[in-house]
Protein backbone atom coordinates (compact mmCIF):
# COMPACT_ATOMS: atom_id res chain seq x y z
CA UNK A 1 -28.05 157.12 150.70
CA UNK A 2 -30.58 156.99 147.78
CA UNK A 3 -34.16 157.21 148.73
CA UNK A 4 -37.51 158.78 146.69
CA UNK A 5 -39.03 162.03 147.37
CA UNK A 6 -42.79 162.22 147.45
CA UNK A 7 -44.10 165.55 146.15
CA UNK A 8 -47.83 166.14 146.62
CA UNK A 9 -49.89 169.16 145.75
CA UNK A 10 -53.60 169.25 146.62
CA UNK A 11 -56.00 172.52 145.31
CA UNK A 12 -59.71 171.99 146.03
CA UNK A 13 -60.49 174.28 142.36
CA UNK A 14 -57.64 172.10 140.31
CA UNK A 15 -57.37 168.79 142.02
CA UNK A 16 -54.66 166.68 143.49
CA UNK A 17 -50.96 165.81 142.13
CA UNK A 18 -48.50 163.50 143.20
CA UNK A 19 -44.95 162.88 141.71
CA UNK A 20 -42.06 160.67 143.00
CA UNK A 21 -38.62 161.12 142.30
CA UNK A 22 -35.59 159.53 143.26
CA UNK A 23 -33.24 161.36 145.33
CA UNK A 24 -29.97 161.17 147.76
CA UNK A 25 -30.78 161.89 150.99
CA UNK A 26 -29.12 161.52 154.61
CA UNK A 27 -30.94 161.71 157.48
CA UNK A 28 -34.69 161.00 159.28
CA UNK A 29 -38.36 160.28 157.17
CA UNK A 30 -39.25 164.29 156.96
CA UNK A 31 -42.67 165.30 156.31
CA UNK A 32 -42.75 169.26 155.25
CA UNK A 33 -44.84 171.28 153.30
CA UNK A 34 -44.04 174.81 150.97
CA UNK A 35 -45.77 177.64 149.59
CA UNK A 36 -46.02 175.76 145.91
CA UNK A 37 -45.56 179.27 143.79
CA UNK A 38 -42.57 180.43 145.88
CA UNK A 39 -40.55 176.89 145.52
CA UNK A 40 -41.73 177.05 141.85
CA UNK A 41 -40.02 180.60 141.48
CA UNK A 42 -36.51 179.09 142.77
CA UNK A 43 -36.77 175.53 141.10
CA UNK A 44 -37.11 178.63 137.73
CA UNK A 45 -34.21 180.05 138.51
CA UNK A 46 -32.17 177.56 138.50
CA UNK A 47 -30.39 176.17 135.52
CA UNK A 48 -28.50 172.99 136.80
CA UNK A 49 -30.14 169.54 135.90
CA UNK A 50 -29.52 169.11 139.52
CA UNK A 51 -30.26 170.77 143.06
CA UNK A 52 -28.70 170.76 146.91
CA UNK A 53 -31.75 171.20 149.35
CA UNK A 54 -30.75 171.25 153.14
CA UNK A 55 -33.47 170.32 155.26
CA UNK A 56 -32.98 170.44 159.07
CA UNK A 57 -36.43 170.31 160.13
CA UNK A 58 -40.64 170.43 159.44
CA UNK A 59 -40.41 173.81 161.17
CA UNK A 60 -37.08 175.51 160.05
CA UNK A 61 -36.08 177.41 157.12
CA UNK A 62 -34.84 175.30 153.99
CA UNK A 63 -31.21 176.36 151.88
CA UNK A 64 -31.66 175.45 147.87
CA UNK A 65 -29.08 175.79 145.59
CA UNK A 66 -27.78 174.36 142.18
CA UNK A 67 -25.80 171.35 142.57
CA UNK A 68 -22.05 171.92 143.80
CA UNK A 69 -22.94 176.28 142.98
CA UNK A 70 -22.41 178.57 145.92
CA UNK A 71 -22.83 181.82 144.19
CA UNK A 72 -26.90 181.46 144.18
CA UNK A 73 -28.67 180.42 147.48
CA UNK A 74 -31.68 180.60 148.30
CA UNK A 75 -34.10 180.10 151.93
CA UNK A 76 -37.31 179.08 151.84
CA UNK A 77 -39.54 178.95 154.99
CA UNK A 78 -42.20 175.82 155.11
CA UNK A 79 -45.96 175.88 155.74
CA UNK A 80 -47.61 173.88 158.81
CA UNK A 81 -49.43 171.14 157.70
C-alpha cells in the first residue's frame, strides 16, 4: 500500500523541520518519535537508495535495514512523545 511519511523535527535553538516522503507501508496511522542523531547515524550507514523499517508499535523497538539486505540490521528504540 503506498502512503507518505511525515518526518518532523522541532529544536527550540534551530527551529522546526518538516519533510514528506512517499513510502509503502502496511498497517495502522502510527505516530512515533526517535532520538534524531541516533536514526541519523543508521540512515549514514547505509548505502542502498532504499530502506526496510519494521514498525510494530509507538512503544516498541524499531528493525532498519537496507532494502532486501539481511547482513546489516539495526534496532532502534523510540522516544515518548
Amino acid at each position: 500500500m503506498s502512503g507518505k511519511l511525515e518526518i518532523s523535527s522541532n529544536n527550540p535553538e534551530l527551529g522546526d523541520a518538516k519533510e514528506e516522503l512517499e513510502i509503502t507501508y502496511e498497517g495502522p496511522i502510527l505516530k512515533i518519535g526517535f532520538n534524531a542523531k541516533y536514526f541519523t547515524d543508521i540512515l549514514t550507514n547505509i548505502k542502498n537508495e532504499f530502506i526496510d523499517f519494521e514498525l510494530k508499535d509507538q512503544s516498541s523497538p524499531s528493525l532498519i535495514r537496507p532494502h532486501n539486505d539481511l547482513s546489516y540490521s539495526c534496532v532502534l528504540m523510540p522516544m515518548r512523545i
